[in-house]
Protein backbone atom coordinates (compact mmCIF):
# COMPACT_ATOMS: atom_id res chain seq x y z
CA UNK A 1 -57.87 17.00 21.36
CA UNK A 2 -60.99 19.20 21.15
CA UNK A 3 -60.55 22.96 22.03
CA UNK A 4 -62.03 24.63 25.49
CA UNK A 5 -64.56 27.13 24.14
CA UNK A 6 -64.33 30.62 26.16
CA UNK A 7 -67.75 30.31 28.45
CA UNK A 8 -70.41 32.98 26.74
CA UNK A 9 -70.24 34.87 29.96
CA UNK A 10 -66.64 35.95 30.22
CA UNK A 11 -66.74 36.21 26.26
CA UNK A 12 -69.24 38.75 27.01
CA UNK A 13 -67.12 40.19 29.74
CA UNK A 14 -63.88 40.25 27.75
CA UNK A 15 -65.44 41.98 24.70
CA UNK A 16 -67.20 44.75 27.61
CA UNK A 17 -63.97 45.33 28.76
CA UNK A 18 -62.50 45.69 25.07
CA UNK A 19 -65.29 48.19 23.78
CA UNK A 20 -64.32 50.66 27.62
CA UNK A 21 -60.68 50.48 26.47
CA UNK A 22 -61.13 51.30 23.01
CA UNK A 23 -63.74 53.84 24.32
CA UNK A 24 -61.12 55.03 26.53
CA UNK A 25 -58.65 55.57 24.28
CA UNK A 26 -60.71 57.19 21.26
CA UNK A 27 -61.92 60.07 23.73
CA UNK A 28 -58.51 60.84 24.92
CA UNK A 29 -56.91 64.19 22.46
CA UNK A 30 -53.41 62.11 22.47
CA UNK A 31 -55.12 59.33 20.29
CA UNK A 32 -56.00 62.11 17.76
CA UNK A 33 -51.80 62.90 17.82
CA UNK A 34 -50.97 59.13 17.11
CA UNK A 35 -53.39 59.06 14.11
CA UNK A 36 -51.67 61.87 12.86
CA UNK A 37 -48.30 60.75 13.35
CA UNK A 38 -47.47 64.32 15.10
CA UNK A 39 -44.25 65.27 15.15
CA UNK A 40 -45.55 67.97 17.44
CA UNK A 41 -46.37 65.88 20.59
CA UNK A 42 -42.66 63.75 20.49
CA UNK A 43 -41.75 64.33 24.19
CA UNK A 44 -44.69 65.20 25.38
CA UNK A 45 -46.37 61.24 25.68
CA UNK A 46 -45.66 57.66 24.86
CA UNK A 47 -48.22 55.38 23.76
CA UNK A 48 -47.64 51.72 24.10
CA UNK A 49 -49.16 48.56 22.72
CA UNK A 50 -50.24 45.67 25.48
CA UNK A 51 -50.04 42.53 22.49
CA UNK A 52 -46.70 44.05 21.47
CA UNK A 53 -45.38 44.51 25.04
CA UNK A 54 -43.86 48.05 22.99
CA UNK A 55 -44.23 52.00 23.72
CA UNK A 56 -43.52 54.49 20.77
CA UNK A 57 -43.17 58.32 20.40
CA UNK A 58 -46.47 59.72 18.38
CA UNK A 59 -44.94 59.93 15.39
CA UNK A 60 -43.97 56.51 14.83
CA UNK A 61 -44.49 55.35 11.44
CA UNK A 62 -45.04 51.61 12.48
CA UNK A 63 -48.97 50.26 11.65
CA UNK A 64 -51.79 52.07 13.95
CA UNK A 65 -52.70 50.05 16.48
CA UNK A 66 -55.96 48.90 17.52
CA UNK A 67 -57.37 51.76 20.20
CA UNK A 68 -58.62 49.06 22.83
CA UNK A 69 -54.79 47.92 23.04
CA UNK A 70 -53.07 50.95 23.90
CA UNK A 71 -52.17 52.70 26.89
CA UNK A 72 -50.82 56.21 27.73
CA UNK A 73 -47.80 57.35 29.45
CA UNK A 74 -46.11 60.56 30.36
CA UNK A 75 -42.38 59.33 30.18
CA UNK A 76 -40.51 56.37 28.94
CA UNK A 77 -40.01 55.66 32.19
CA UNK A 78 -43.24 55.00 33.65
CA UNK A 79 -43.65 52.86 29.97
CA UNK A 80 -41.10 50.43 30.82
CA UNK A 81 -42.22 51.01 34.78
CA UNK A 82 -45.58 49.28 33.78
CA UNK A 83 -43.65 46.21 31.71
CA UNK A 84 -43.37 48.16 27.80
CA UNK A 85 -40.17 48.07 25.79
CA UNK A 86 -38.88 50.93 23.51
CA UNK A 87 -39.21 50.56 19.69
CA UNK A 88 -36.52 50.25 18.03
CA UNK A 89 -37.78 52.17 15.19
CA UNK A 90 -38.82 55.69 16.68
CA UNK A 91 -36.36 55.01 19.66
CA UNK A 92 -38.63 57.12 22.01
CA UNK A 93 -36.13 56.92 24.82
CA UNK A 94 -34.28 59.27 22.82
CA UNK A 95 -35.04 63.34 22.73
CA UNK A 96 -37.47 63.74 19.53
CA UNK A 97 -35.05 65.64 17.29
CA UNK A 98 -37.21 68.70 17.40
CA UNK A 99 -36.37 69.25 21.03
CA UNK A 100 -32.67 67.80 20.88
CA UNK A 101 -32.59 71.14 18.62
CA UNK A 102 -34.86 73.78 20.95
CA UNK A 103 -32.12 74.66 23.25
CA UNK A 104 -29.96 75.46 19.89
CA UNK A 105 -32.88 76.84 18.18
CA UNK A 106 -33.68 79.37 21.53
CA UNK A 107 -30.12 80.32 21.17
CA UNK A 108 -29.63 81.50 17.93
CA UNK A 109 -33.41 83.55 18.79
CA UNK A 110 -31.38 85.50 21.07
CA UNK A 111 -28.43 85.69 18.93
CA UNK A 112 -30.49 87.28 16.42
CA UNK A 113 -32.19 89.57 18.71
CA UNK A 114 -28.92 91.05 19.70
CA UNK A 115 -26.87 91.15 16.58
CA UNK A 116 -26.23 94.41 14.21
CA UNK A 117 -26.39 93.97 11.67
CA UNK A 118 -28.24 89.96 11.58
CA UNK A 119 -25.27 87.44 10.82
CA UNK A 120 -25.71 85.47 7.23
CA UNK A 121 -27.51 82.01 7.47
CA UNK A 122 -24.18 80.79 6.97
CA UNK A 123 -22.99 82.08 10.29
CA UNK A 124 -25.89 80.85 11.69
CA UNK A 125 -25.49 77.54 11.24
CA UNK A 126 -22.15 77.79 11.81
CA UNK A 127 -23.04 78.99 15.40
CA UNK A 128 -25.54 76.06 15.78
CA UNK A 129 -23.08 73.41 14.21
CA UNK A 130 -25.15 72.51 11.50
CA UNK A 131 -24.73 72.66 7.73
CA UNK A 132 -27.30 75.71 6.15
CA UNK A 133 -29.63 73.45 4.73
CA UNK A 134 -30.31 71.21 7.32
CA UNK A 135 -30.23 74.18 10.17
CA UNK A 136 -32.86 76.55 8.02
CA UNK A 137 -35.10 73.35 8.01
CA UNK A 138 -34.81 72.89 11.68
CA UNK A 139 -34.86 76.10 12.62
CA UNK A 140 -38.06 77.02 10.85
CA UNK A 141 -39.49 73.19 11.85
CA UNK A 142 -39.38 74.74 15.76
CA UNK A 143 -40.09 78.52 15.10
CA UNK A 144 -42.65 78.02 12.01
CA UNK A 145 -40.89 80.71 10.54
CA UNK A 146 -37.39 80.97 8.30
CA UNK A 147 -34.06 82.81 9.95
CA UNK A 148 -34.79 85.65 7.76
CA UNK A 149 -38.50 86.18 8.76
CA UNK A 150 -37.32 85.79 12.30
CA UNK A 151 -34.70 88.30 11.83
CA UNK A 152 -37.26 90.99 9.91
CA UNK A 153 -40.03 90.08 12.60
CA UNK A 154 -37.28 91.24 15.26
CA UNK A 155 -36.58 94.36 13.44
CA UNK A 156 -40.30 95.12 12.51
CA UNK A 157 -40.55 95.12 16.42
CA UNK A 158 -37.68 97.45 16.75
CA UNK A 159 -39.05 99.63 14.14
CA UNK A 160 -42.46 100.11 16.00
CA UNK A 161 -40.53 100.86 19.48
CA UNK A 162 -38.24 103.55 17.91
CA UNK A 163 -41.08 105.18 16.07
CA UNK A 164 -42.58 105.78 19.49
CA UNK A 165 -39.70 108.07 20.65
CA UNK A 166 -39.08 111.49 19.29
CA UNK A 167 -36.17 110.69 17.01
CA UNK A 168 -36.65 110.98 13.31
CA UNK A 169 -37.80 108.05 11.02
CA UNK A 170 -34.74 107.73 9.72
CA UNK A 171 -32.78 107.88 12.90
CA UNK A 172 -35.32 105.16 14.22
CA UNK A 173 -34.96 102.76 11.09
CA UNK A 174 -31.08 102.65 11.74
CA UNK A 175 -31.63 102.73 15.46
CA UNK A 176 -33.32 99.05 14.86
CA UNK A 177 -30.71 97.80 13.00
CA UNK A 178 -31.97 99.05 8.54
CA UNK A 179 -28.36 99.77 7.31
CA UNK A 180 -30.23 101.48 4.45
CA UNK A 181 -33.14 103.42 4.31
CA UNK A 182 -34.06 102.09 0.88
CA UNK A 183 -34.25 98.82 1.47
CA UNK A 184 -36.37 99.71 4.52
CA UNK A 185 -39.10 101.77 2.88
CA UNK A 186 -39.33 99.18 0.26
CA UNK A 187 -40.45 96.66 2.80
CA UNK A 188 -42.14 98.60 5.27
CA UNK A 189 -45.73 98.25 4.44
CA UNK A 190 -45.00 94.48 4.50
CA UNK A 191 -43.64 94.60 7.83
CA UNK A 192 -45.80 97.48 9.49
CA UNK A 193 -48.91 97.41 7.57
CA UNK A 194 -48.48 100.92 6.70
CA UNK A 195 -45.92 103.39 5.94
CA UNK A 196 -43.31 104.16 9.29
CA UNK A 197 -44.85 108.09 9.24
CA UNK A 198 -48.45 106.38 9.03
CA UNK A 199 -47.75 104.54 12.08
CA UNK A 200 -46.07 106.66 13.77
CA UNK A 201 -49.27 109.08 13.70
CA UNK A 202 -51.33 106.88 14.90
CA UNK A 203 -52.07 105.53 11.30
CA UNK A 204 -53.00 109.13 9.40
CA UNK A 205 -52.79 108.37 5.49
CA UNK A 206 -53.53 104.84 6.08
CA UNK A 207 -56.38 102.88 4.66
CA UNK A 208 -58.33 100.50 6.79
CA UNK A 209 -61.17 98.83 5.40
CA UNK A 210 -63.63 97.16 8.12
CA UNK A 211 -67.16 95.64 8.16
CA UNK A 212 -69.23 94.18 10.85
CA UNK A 213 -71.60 90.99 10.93
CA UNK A 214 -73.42 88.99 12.69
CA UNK A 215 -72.47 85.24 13.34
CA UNK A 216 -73.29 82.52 15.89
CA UNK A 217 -70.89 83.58 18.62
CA UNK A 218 -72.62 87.57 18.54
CA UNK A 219 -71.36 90.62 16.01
CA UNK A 220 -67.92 89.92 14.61
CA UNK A 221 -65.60 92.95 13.61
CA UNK A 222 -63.11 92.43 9.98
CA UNK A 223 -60.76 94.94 9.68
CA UNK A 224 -58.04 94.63 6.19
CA UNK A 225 -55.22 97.08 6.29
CA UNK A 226 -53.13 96.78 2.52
CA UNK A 227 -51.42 93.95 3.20
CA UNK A 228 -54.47 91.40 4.93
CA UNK A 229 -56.58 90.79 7.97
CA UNK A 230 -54.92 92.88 10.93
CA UNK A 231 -58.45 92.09 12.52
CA UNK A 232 -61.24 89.39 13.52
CA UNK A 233 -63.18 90.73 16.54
CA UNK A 234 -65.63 89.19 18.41
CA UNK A 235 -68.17 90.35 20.71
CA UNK A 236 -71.98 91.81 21.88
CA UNK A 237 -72.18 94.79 20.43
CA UNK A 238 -70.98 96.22 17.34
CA UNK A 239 -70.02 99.69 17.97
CA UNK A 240 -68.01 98.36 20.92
CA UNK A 241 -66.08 96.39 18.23
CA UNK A 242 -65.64 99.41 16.14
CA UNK A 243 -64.23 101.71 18.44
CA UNK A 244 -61.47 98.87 19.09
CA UNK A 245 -60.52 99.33 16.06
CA UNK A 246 -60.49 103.11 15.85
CA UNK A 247 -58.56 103.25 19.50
CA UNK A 248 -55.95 101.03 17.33
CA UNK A 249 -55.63 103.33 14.56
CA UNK A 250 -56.77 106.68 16.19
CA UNK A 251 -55.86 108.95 12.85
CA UNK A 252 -56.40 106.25 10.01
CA UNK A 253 -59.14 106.33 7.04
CA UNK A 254 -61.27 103.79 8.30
CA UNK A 255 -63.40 103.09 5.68
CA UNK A 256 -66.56 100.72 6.41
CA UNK A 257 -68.68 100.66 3.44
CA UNK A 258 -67.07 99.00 0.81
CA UNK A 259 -69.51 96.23 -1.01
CA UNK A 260 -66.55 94.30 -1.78
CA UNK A 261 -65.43 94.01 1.57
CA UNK A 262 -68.61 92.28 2.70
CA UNK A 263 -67.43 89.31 0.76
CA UNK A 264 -64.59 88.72 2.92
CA UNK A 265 -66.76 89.12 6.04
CA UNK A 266 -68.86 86.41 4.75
CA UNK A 267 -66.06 84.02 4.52
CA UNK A 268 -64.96 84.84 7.87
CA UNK A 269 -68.80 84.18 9.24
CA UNK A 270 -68.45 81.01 7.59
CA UNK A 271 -65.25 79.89 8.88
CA UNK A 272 -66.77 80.87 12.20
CA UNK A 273 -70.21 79.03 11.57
CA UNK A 274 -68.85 75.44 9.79
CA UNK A 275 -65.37 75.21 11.74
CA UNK A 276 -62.87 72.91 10.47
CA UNK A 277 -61.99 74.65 6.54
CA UNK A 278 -59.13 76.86 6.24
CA UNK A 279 -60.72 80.20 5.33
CA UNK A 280 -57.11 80.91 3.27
CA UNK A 281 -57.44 84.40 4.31
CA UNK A 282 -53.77 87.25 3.80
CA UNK A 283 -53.00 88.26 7.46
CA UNK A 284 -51.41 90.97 8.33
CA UNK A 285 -49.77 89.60 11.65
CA UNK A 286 -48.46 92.53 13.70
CA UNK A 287 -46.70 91.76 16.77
CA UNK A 288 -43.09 90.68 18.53
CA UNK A 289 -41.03 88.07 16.93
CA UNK A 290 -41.78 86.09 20.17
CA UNK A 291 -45.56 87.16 19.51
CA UNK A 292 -45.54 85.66 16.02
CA UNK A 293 -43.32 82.40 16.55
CA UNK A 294 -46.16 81.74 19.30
CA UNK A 295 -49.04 82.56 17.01
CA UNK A 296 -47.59 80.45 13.92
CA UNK A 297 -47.43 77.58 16.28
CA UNK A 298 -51.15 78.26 16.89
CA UNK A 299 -51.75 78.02 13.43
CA UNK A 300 -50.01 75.10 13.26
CA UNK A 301 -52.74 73.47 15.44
CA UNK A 302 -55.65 71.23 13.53
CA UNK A 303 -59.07 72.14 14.12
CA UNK A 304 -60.27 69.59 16.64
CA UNK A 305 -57.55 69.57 18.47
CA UNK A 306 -55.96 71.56 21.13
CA UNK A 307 -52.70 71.95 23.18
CA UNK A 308 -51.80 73.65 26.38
CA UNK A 309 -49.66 76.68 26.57
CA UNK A 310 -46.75 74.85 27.75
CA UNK A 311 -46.82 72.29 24.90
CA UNK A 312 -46.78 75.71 22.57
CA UNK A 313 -43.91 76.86 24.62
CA UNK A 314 -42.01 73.35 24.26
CA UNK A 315 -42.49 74.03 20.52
CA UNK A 316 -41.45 76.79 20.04
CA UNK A 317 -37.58 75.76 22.49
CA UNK A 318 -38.61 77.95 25.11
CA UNK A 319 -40.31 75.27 27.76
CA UNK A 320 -39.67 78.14 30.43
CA UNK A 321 -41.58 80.79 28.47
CA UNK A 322 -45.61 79.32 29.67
CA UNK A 323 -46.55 82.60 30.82
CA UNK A 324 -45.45 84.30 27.98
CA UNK A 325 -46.98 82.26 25.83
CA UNK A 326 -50.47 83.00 27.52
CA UNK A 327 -49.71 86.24 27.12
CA UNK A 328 -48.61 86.46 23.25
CA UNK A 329 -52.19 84.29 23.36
CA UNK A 330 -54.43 87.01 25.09
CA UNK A 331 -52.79 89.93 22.58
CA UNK A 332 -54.13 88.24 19.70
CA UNK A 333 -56.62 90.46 17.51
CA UNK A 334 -57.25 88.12 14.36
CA UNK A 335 -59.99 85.44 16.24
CA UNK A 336 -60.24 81.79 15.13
CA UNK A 337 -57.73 82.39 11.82
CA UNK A 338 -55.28 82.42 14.52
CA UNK A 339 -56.55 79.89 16.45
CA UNK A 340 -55.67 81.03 20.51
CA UNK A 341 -58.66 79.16 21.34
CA UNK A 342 -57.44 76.09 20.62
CA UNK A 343 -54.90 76.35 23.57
CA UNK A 344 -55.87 75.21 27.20
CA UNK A 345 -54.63 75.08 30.45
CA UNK A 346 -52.42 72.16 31.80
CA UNK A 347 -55.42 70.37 33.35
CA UNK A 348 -57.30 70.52 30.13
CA UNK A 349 -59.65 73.62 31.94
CA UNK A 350 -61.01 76.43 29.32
CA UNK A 351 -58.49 78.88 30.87
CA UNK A 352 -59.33 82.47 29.75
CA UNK A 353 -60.34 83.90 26.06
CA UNK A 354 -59.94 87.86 24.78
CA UNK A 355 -63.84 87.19 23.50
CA UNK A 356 -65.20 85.31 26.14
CA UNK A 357 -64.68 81.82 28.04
CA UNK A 358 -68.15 80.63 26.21
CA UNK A 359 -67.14 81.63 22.99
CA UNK A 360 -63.97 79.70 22.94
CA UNK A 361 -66.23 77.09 24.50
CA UNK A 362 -68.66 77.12 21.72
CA UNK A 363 -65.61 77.65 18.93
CA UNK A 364 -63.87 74.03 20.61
CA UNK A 365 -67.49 71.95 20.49
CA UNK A 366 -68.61 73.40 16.79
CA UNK A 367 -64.92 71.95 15.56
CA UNK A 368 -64.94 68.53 17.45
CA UNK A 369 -68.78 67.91 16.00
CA UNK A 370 -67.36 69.09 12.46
């Protein structure tokens, strides 16, 4: 029996309809998350696949679909509302294990913020009822940091807020929890960027070594203390930039013209110029452990992509935490390395930027074209 050919016309029509959908799909960010398989985004979408009649979590390791066959969906629920099925290989009915462990992860945060002196990682994971191996991996998979860095990051912070009352620096290293003052000293450059004393006045006997250029987005500021780049500062004008600096670190040797330290400003002007490559740059992240679990999950963010500050907060276990999140985001000083402009509002608007709505503008278009 001969076959009915499809009419040219609705062939036409069909394939119209097939090159909107894929269209559709390949301009929506959560496409970019199922190419990538991101871990990240579990919970936060399903995808599903209309010649499968089957909705997975982002990561799902099954074969990509083709883009003009899949639709998105907030929940599970409104998948199998509009006729899907769950996989049965990424189960995405199920909390993505990241999450199952945020509530966990959140409280052992807090149980490390209040302990003295920080309990071993064995007690840890004893508190979180998993084995040490398997609760350092988790722990650092939704904090981007180990329980050890979390715990010195916590006590770095304590550090800096003793060292602003009157007490001694030795009262206010075992007021934040150092039982010994050796072990302290040894690692306080790491933690502070500069000795406790250096700090404390305001940075006097400290070296910082900064250099200004020019770039497309205006004159950018790069400031090095010993241990990296405490400082990427964008702006207008140049002396505007440098006095940020010197308000930071009223009583430190700023030192601005080293030839050496051009070379790094170049790097940084290309990072800025050709997004996209990792400019591998030491940072010398200063800020709350809340601060820096925030800002590793920025870094944590490909170039050409972008998430909304309460997608950071999911990631980091504390979903309630969106405004704190913005915040940890506006008291960023090291632009584009740490990537804060990579994070938008709910509704996908710009939201604000320490440098400028336009440059974050210009920094999210220079990356999607790269």
């Amino acid at each position: 029996m001969p076959t009915t050919a499809m009419p040219i016309s609705r062939l036409s029509t069909h394939r119209a309809a097939q090159t909107r959908a894929a269209a559709a799909t390949l301009s929506d960010p959560r496409w970019a998350a199922v190419v990538a398989r991101d871990r990240g985004q579990d919970g936060c979408f399903v995808y599903a696949v209309r010649t499968t009649g089957v909705y997975c979590r982002p990561s799902c390791p099954s074969r990509q679909p083709r883009p003009e066959n899949v639709s998105f969906h907030a929940t599970p629920a409104l998948a199998e509302s509009a006729g899907f099925r769950a996989c049965r290989r990424c189960r995405p009915a199920q909390a993505a294990p990241a999450h199952a462990h945020a509530a966990t992860v959140t409280r052992i945060c807090r149980l490390i913020a209040t302990s003295d002196p920080v309990p071993s990682l064995n007690a840890l994971a004893a508190a979180a009822g998993l084995s040490p191996h398997h609760f350092h991996r988790v722990f650092k998979a939704i904090t981007g940091v180990t329980p050890k860095g979390y715990a010195q990051a916590q006590r770095a912070g304590r550090v800096r807020a003793e060292l602003a009352t009157p007490r001694s620096v030795t009262s206010a290293l075992y007021a934040a929890g150092w039982q010994s003052s050796g072990r302290f000293y040894a690692a306080s450059t790491a933690l502070l960027g500069m000795t406790p004393t250096a700090l404390r006045r305001g940075g006097a006997g400290a070296t910082i070594r900064f250099a200004v250029g020019s770039c497309s987005l205006g004159a950018v500021l790069v400031a090095a203390s010993a241990v990296g780049v405490c400082a990427i500062l964008l702006g207008d004008d140049a002396a505007t930039l440098v006095r940020d600096v010197q308000e930071r670190f009223p009583r430190a040797e700023l030192c601005g013209d080293d030839p050496d330290f051009a070379c790094l400003v170049a790097r940084v002007v290309g990072f800025i110029d050709v997004p996209g490559r990792d400019p591998g740059l030491p940072l010398d992240i200063r800020g709350t452990a809340f601060q820096q679990r925030v800002w590793q999950a920025l870094r944590e963010i490909p170039a050409g992509r972008t998430a909304s500050y309460a997608e950071i907060a999911r990631r980091i276990g504390e979903p309630k935490s969106v405004r704190a999140v913005a915040q940890a985001c506006g008291a960023n000083r090291i632009a584009v390395a740490i990537p804060c402009h990579r994070v938008l509002r709910n509704d996908g608007a710009l939201s604000g930027y320490r440098w400028g709505v336009e440059r974050k503008r210009a920094l999210l278009q220079g990356e999607a074209n790269a």
